[in-house]
Protein backbone atom coordinates (compact mmCIF):
# COMPACT_ATOMS: atom_id res chain seq x y z
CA UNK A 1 -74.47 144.89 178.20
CA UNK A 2 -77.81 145.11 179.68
CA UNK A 3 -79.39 142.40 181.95
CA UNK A 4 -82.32 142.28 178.91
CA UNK A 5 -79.89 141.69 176.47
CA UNK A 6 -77.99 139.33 177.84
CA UNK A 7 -80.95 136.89 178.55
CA UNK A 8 -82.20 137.81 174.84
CA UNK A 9 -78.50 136.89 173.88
CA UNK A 10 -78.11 133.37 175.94
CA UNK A 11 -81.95 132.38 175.01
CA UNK A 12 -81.14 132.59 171.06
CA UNK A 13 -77.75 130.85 171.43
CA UNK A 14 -80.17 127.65 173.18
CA UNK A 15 -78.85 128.54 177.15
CA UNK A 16 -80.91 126.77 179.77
CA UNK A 17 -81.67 127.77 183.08
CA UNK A 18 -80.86 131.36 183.25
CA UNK A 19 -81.75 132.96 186.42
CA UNK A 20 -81.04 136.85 187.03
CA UNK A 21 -79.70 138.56 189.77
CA UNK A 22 -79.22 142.29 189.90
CA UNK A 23 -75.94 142.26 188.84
CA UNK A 24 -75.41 139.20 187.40
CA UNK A 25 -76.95 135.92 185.76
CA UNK A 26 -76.05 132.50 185.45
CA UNK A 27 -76.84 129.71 183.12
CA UNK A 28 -76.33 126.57 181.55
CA UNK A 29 -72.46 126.82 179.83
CA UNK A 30 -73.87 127.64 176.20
CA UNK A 31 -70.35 125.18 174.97
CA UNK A 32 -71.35 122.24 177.06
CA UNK A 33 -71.66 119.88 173.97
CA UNK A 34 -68.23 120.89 173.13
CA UNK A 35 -66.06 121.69 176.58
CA UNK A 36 -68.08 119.78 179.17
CA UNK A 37 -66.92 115.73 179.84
CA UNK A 38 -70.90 115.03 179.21
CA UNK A 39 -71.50 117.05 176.91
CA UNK A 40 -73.83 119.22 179.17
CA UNK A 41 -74.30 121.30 181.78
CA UNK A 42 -76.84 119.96 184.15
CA UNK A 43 -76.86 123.27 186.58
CA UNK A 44 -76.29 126.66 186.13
CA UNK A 45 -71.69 126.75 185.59
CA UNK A 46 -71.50 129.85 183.72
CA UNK A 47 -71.91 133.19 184.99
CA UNK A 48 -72.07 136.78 183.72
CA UNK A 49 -71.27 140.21 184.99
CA UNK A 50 -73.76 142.60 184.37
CA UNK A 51 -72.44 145.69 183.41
CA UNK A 52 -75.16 148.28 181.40
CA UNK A 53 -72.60 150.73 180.25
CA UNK A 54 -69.52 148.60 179.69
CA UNK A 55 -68.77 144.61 178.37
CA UNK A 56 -70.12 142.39 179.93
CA UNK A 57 -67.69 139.57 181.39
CA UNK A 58 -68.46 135.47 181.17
CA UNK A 59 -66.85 132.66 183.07
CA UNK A 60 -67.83 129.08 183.20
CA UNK A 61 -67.10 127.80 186.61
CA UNK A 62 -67.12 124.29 185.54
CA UNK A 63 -65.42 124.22 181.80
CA UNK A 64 -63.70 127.10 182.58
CA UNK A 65 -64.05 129.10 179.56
CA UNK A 66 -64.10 132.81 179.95
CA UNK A 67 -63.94 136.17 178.61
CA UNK A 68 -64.15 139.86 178.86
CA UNK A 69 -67.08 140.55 176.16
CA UNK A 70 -70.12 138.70 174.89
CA UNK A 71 -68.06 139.15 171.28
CA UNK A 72 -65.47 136.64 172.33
CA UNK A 73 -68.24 134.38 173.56
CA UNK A 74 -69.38 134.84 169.84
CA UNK A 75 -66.17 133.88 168.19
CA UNK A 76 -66.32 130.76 170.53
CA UNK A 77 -69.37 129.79 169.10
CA UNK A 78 -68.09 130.45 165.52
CA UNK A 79 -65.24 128.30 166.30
CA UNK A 80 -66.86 125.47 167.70
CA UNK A 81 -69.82 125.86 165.32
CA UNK A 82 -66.96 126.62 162.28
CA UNK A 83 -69.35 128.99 160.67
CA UNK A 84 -69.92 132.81 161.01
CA UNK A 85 -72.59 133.92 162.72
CA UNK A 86 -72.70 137.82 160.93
CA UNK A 87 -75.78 138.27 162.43
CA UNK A 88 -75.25 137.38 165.93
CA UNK A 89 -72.14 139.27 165.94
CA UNK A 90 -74.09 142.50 164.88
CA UNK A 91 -76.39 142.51 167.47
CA UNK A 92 -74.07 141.67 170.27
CA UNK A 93 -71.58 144.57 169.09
CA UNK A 94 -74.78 147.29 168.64
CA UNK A 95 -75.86 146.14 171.90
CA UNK A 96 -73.18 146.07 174.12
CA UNK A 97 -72.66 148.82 175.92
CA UNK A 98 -75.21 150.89 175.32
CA UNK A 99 -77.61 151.36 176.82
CA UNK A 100 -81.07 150.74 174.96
CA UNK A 101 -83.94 153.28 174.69
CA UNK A 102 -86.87 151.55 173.33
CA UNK A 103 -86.22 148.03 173.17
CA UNK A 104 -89.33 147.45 170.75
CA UNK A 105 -87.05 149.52 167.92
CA UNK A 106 -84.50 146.43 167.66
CA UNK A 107 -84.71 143.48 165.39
CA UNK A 108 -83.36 140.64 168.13
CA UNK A 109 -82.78 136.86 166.91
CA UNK A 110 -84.54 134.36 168.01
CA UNK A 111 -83.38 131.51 167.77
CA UNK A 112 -79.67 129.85 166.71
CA UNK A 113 -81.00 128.28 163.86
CA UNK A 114 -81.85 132.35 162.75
CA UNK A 115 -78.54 133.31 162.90
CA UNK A 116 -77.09 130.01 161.14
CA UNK A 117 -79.37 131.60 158.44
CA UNK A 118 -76.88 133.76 156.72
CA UNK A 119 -73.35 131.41 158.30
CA UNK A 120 -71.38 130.27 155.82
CA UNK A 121 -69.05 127.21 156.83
CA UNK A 122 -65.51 128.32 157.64
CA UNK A 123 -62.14 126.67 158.53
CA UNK A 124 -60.60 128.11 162.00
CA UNK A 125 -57.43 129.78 159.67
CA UNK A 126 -60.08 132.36 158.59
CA UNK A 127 -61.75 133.98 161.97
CA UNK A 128 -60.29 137.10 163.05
CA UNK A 129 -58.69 137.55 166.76
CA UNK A 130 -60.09 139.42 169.40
């Protein structure tokens, strides 16, 4: 996924402090509230490869939590948040690996609360694996 993407991705899922390299950026761990002993992240744990034509690999250097695409970081989310997050998961599967032509042609959420919009609450039994 794209460096742009990414930081579009981590802003509407409520990251803080996301600073970019060329190859990589780092942030807040987006599960603090859930994985971290405090309940937050107070600097930059979680890191993520860069990678414009491939998936785009995260690992949280404090929590630990980790994966090979920004899907499974989705499915985290859903899990922790126990609702489906259709439109989240959308985006993140048009947009990663691809490369993007003209950025101003794609609807991008906001904001969490956006793509809460169309979750409905589920029980863990019902997500699909990776």
């Amino acid at each position: 996924m794209r460096a742009e993407h990414i930081v579009t991705f981590l802003q509407s899922i409520g990251a803080r402090r996301i600073h970019q390299k060329p190859r990589e950026l780092s942030c807040s761990c987006p599960l603090a509230v859930w994985r971290h002993s405090r309940g937050q992240d107070l600097r930059p744990s979680f890191g993520i490869k860069v990678a414009n034509e491939e998936s785009s690999r995260f690992h949280c250097f404090s929590c630990g939590v980790g994966g090979v695409s920004m899907l499974q970081l989705v499915r985290l989310l859903e899990r922790y948040h126990k609702c489906r997050m259709d439109t989240l998961w959308r985006w993140v599967r048009e947009h990663e690996g691809k490369v993007l032509l003209d950025p101003t042609q794609v609807a991008i959420p906001t904001k969490l609360e956006d793509l809460l919009g169309d979750a409905e609450v589920i029980r863990e039994a019902e997500l699909t694996p990776y």
